[in-house]
ModelCIF file with pLDDT and N, C-alpha, C, O atoms, coordinates in Angstrom:
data_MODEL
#
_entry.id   MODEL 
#
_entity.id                         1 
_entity.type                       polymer 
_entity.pdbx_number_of_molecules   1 
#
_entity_poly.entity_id                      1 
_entity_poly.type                           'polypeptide(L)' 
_entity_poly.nstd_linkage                   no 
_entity_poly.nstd_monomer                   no 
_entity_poly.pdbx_seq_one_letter_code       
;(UNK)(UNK)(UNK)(UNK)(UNK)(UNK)(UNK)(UNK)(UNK)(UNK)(UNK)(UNK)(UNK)(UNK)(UNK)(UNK)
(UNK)(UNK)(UNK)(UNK)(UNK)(UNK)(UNK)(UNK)(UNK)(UNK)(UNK)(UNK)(UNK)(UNK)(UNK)(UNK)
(UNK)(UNK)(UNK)(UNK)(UNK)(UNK)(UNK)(UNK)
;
_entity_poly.pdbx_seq_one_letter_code_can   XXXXXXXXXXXXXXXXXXXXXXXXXXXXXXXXXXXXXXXX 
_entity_poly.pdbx_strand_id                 A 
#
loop_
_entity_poly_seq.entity_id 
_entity_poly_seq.num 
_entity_poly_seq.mon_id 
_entity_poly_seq.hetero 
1 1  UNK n 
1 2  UNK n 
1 3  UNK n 
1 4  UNK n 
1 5  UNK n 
1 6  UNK n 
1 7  UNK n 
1 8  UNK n 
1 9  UNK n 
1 10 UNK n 
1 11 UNK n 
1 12 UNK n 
1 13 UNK n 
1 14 UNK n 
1 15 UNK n 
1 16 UNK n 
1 17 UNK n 
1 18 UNK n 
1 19 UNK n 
1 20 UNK n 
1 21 UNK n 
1 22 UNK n 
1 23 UNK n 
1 24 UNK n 
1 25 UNK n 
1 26 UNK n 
1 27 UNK n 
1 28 UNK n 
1 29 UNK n 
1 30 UNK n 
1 31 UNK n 
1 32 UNK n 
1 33 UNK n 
1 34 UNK n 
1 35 UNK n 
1 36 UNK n 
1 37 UNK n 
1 38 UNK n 
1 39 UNK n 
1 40 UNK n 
#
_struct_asym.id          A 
_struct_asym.entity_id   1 
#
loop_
_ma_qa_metric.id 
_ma_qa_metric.mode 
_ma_qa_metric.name 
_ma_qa_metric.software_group_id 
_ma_qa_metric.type 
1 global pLDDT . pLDDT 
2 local  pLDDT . pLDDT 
#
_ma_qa_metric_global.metric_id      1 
_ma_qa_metric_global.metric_value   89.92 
_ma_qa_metric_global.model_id       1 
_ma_qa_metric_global.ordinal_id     1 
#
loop_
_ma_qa_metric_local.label_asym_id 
_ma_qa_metric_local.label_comp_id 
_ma_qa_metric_local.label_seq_id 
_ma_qa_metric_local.metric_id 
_ma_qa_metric_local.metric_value 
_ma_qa_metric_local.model_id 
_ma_qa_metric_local.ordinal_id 
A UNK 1  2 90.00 1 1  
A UNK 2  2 89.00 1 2  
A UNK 3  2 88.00 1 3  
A UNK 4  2 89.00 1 4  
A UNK 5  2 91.00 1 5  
A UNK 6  2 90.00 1 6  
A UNK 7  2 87.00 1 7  
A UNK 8  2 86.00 1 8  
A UNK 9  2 88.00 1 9  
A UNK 10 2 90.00 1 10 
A UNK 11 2 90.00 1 11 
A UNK 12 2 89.00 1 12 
A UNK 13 2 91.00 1 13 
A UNK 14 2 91.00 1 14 
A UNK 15 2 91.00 1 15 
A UNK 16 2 91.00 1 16 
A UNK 17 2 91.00 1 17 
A UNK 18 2 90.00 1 18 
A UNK 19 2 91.00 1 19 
A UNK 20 2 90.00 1 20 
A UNK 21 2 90.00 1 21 
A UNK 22 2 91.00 1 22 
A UNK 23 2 93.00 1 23 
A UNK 24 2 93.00 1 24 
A UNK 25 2 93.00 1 25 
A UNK 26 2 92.00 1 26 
A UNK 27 2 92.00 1 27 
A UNK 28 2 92.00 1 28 
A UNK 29 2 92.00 1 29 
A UNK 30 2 91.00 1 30 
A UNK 31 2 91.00 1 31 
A UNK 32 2 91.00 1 32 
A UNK 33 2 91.00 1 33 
A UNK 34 2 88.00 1 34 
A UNK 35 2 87.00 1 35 
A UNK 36 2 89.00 1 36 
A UNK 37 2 88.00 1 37 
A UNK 38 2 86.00 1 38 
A UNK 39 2 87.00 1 39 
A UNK 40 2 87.00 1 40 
#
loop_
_atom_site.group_PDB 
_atom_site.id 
_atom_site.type_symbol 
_atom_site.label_atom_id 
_atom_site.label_alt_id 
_atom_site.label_comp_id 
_atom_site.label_asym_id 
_atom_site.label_entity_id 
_atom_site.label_seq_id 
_atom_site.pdbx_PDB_ins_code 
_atom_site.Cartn_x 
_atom_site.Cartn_y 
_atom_site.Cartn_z 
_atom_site.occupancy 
_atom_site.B_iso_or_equiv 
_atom_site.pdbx_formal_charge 
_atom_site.auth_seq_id 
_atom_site.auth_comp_id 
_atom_site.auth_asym_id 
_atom_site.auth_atom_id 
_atom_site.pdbx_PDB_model_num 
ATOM 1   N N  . UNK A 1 1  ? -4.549 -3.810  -0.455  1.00 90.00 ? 1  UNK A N  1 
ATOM 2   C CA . UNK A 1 1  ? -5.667 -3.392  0.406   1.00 90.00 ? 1  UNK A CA 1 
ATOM 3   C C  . UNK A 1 1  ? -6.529 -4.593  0.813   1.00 90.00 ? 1  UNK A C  1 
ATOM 4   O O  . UNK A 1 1  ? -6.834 -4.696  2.001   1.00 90.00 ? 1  UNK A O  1 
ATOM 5   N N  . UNK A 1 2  ? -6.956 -5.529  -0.090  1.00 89.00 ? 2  UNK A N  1 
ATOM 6   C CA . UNK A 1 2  ? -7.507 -6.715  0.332   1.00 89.00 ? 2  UNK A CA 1 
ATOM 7   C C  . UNK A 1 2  ? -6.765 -7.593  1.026   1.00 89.00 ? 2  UNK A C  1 
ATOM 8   O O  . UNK A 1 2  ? -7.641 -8.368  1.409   1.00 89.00 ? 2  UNK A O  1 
ATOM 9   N N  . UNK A 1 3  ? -5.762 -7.998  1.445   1.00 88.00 ? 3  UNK A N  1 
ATOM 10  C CA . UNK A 1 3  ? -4.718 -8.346  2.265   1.00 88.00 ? 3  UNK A CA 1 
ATOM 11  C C  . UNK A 1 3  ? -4.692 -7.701  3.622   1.00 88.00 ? 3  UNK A C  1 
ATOM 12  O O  . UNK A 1 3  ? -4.560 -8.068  4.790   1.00 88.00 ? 3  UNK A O  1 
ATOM 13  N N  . UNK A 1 4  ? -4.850 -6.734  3.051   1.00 89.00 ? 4  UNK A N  1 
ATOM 14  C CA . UNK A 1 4  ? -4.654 -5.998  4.238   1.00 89.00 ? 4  UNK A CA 1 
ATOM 15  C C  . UNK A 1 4  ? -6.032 -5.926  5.101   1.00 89.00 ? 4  UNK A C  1 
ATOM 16  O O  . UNK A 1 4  ? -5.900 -5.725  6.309   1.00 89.00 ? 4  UNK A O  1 
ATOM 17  N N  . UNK A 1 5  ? -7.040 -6.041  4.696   1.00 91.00 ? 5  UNK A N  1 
ATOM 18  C CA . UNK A 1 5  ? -8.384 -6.489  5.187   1.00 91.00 ? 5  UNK A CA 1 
ATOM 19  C C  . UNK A 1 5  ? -8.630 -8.010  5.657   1.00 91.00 ? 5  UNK A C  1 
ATOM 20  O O  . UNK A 1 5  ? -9.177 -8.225  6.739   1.00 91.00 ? 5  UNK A O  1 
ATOM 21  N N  . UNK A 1 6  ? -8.296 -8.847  4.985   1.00 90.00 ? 6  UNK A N  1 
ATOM 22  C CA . UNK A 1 6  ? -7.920 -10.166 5.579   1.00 90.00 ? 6  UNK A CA 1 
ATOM 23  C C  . UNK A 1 6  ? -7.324 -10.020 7.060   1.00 90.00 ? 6  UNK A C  1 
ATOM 24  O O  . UNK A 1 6  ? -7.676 -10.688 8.033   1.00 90.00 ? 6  UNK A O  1 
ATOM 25  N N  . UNK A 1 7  ? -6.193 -8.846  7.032   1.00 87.00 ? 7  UNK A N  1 
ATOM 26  C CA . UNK A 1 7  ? -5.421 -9.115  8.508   1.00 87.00 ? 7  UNK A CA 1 
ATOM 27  C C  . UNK A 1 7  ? -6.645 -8.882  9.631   1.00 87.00 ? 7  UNK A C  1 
ATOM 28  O O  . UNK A 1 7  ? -6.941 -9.598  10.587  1.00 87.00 ? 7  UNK A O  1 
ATOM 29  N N  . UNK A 1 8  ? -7.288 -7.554  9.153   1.00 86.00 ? 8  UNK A N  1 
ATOM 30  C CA . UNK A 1 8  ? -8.371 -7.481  10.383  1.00 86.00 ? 8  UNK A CA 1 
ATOM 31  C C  . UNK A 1 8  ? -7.757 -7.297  11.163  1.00 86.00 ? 8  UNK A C  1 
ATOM 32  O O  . UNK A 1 8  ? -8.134 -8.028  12.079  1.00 86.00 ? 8  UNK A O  1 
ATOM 33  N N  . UNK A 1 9  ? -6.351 -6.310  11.681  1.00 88.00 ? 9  UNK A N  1 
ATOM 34  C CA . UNK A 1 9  ? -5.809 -5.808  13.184  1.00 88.00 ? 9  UNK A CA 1 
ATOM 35  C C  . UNK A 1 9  ? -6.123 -4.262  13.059  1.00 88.00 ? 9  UNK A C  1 
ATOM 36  O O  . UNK A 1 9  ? -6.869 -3.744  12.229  1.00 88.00 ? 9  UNK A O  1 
ATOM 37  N N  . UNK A 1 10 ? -5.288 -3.538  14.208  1.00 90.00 ? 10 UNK A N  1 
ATOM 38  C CA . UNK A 1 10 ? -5.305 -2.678  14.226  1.00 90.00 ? 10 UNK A CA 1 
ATOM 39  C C  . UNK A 1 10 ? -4.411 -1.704  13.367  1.00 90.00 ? 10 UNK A C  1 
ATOM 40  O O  . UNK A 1 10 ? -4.650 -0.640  12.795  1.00 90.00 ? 10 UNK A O  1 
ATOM 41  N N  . UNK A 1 11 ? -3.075 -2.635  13.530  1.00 90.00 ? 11 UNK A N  1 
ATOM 42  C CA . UNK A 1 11 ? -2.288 -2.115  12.640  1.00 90.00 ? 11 UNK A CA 1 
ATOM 43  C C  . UNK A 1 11 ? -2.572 -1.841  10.790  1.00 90.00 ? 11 UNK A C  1 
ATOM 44  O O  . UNK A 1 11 ? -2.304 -0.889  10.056  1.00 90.00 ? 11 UNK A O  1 
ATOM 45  N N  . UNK A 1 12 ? -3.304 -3.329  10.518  1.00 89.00 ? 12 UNK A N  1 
ATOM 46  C CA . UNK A 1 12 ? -3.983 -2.920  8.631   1.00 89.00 ? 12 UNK A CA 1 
ATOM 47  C C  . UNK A 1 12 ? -5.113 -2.331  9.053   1.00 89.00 ? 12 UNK A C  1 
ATOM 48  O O  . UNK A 1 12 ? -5.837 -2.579  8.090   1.00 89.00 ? 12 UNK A O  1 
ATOM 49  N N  . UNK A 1 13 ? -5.878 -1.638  9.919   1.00 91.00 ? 13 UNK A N  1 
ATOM 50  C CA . UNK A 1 13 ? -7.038 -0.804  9.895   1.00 91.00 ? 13 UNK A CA 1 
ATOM 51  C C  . UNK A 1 13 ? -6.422 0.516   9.612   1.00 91.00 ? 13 UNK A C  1 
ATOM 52  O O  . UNK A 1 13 ? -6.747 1.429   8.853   1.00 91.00 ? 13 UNK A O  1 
ATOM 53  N N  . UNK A 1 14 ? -5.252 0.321   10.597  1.00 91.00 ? 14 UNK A N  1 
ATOM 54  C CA . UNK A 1 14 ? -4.662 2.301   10.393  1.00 91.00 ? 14 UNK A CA 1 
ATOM 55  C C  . UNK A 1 14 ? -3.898 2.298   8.989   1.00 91.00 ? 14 UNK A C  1 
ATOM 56  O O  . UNK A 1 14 ? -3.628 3.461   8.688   1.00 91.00 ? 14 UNK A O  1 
ATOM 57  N N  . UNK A 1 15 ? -3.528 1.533   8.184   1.00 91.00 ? 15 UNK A N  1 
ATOM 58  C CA . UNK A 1 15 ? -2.788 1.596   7.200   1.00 91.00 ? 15 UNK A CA 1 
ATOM 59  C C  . UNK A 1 15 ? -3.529 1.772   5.729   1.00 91.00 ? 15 UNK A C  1 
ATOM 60  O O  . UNK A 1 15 ? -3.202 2.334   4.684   1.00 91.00 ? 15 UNK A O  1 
ATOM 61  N N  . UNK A 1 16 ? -4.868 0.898   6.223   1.00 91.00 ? 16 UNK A N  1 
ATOM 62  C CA . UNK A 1 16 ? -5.625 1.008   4.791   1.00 91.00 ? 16 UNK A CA 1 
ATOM 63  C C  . UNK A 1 16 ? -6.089 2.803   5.106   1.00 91.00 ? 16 UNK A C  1 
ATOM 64  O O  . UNK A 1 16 ? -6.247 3.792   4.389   1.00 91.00 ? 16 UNK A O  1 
ATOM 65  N N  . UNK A 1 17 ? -6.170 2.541   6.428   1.00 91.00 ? 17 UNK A N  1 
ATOM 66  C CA . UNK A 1 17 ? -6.585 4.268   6.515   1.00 91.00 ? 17 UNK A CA 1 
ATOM 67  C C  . UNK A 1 17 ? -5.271 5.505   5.916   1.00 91.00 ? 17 UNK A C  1 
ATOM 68  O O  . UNK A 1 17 ? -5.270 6.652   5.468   1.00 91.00 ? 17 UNK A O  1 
ATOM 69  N N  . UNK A 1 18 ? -4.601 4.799   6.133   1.00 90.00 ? 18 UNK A N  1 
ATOM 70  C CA . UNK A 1 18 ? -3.221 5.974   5.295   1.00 90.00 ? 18 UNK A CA 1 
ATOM 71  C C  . UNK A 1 18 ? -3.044 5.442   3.725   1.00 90.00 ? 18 UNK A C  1 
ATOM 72  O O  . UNK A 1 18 ? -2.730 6.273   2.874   1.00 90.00 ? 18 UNK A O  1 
ATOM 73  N N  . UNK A 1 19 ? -3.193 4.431   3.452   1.00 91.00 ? 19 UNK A N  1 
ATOM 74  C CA . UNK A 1 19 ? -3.447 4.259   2.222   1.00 91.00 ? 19 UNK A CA 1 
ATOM 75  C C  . UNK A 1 19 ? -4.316 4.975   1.328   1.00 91.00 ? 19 UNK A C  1 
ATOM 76  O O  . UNK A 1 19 ? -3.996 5.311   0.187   1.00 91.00 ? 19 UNK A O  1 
ATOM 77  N N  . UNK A 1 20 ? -5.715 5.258   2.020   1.00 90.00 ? 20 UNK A N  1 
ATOM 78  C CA . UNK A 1 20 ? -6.839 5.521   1.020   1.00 90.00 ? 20 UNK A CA 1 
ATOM 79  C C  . UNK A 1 20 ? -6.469 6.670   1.305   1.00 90.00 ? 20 UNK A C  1 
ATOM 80  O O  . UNK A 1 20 ? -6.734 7.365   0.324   1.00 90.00 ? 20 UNK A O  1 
ATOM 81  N N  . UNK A 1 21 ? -5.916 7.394   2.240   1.00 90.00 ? 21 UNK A N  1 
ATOM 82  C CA . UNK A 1 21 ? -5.345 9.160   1.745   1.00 90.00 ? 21 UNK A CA 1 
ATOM 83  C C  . UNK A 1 21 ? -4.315 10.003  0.778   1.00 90.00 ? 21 UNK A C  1 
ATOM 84  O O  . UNK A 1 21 ? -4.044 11.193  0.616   1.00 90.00 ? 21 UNK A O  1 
ATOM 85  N N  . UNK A 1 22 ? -3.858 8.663   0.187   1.00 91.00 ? 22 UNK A N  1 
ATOM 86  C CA . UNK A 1 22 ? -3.065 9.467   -0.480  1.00 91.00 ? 22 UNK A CA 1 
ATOM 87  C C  . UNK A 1 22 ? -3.569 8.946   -1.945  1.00 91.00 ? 22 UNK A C  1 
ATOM 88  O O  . UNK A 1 22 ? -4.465 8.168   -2.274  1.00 91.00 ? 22 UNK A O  1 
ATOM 89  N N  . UNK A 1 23 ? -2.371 9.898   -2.870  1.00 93.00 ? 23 UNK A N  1 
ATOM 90  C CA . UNK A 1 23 ? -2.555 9.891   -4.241  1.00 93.00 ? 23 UNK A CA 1 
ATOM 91  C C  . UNK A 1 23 ? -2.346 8.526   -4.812  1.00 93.00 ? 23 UNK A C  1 
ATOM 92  O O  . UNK A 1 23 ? -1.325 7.841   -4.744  1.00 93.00 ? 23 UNK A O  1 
ATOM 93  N N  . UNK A 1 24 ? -3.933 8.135   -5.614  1.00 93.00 ? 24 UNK A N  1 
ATOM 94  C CA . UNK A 1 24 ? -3.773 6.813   -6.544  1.00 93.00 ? 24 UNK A CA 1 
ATOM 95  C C  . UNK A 1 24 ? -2.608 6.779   -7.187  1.00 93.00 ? 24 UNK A C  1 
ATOM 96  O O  . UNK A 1 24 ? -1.914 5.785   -6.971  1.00 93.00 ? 24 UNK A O  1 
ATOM 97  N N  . UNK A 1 25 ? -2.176 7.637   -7.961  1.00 93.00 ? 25 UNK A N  1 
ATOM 98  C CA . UNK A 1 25 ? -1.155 7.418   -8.707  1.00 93.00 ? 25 UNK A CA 1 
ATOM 99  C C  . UNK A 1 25 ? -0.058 7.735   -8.277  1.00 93.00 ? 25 UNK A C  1 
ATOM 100 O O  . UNK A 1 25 ? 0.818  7.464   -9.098  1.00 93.00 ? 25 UNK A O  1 
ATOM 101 N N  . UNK A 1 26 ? 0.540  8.455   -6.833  1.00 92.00 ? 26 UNK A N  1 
ATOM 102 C CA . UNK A 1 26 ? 1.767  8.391   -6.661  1.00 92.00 ? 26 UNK A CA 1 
ATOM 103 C C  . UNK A 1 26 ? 1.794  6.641   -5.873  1.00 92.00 ? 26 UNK A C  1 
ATOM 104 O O  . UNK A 1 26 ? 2.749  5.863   -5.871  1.00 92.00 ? 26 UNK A O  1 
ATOM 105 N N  . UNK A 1 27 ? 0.365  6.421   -5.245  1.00 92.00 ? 27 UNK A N  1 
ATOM 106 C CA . UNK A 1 27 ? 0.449  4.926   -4.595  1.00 92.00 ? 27 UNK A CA 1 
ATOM 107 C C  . UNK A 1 27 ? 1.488  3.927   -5.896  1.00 92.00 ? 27 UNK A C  1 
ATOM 108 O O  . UNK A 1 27 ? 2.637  3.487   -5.854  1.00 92.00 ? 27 UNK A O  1 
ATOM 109 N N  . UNK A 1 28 ? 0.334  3.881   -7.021  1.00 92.00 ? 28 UNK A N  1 
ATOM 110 C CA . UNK A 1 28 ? 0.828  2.559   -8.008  1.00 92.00 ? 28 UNK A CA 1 
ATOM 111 C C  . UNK A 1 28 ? 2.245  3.363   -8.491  1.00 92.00 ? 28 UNK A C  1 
ATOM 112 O O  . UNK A 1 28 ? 3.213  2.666   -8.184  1.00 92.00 ? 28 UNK A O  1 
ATOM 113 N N  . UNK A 1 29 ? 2.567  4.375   -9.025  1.00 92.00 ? 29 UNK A N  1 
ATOM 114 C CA . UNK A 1 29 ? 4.053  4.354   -9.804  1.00 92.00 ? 29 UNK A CA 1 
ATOM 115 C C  . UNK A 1 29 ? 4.978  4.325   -8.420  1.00 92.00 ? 29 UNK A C  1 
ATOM 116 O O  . UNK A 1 29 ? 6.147  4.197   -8.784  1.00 92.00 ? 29 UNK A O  1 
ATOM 117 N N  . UNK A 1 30 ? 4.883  4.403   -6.805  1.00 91.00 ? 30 UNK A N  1 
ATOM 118 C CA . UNK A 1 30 ? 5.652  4.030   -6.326  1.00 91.00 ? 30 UNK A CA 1 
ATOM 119 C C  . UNK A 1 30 ? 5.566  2.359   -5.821  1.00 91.00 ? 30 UNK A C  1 
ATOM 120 O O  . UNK A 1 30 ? 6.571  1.764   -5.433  1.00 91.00 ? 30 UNK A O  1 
ATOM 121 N N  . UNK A 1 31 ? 4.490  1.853   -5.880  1.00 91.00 ? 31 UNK A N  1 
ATOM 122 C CA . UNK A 1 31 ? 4.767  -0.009  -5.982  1.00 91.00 ? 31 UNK A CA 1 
ATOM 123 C C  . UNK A 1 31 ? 5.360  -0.270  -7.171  1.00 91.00 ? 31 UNK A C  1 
ATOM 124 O O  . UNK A 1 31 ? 6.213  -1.124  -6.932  1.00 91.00 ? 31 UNK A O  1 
ATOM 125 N N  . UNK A 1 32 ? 5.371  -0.020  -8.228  1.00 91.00 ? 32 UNK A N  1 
ATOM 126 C CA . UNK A 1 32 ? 6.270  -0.396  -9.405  1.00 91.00 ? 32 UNK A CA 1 
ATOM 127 C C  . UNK A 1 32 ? 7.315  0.142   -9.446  1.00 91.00 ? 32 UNK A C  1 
ATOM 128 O O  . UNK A 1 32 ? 8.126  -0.668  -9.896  1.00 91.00 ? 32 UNK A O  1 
ATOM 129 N N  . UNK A 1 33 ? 8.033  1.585   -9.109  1.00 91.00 ? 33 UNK A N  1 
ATOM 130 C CA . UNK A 1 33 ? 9.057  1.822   -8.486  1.00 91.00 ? 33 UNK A CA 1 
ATOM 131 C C  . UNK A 1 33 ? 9.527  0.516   -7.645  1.00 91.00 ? 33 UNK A C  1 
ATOM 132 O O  . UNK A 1 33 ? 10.141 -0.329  -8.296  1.00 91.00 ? 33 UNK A O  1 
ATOM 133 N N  . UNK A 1 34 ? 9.375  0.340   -6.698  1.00 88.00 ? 34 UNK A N  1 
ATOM 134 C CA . UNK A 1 34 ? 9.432  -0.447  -5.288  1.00 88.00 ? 34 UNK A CA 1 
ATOM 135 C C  . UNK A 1 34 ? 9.858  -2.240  -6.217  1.00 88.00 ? 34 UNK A C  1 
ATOM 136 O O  . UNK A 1 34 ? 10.697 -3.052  -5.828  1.00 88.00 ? 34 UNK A O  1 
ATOM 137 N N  . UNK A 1 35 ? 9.295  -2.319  -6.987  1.00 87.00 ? 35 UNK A N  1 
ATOM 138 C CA . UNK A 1 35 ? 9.303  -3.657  -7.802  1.00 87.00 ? 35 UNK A CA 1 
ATOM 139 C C  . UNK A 1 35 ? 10.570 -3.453  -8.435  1.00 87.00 ? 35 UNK A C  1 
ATOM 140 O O  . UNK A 1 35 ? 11.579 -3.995  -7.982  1.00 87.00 ? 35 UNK A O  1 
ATOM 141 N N  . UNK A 1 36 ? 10.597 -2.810  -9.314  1.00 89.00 ? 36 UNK A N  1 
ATOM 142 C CA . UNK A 1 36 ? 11.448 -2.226  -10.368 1.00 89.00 ? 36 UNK A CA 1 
ATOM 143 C C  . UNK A 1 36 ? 12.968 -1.920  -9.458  1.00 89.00 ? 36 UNK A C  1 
ATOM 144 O O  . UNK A 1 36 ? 14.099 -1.965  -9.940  1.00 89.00 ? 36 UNK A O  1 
ATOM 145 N N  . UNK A 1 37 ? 12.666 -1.661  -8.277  1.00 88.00 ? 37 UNK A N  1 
ATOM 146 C CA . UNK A 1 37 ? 14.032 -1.221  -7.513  1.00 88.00 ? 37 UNK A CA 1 
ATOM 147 C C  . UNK A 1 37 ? 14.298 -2.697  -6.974  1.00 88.00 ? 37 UNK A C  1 
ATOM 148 O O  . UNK A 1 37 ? 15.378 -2.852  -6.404  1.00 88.00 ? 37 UNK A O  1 
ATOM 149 N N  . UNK A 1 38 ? 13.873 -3.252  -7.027  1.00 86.00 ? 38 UNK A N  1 
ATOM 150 C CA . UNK A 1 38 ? 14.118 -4.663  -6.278  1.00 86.00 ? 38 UNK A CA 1 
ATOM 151 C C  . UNK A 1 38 ? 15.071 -5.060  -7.129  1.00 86.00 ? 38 UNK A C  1 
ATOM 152 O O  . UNK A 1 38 ? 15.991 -5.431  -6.400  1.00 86.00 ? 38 UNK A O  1 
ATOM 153 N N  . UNK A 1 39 ? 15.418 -5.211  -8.351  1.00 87.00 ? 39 UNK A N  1 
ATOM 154 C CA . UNK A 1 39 ? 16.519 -5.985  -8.797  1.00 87.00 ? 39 UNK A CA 1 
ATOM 155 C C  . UNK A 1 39 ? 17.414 -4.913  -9.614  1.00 87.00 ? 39 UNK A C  1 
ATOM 156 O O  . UNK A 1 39 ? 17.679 -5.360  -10.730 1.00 87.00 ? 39 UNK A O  1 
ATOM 157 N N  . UNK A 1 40 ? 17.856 -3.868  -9.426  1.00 87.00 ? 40 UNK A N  1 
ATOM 158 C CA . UNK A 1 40 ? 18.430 -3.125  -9.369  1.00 87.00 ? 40 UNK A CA 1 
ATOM 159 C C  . UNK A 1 40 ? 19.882 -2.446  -8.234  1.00 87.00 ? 40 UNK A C  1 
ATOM 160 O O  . UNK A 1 40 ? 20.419 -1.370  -8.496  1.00 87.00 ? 40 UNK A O  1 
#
């Protein structure tokens, strides 16, 4: 999210905006999913 505020476009404005709608915790266990699938 702070990255994504750095960009300052339109595109990370609408994303932090779909970000902050969904579930905290399906957010983080699917980035560690997402990690975890990387070397798999």
């Amino acid at each position: 999210l702070k990255a994504l505020e750095q960009e300052n476009s339109n595109w990370s404005r609408e994303t932090i905006n779909t970000i902050l709608q969904m579930s905290p915790t399906s957010l983080k266990v699917t980035l560690k999913e997402l990690r975890k699938g990387k070397n798999m």
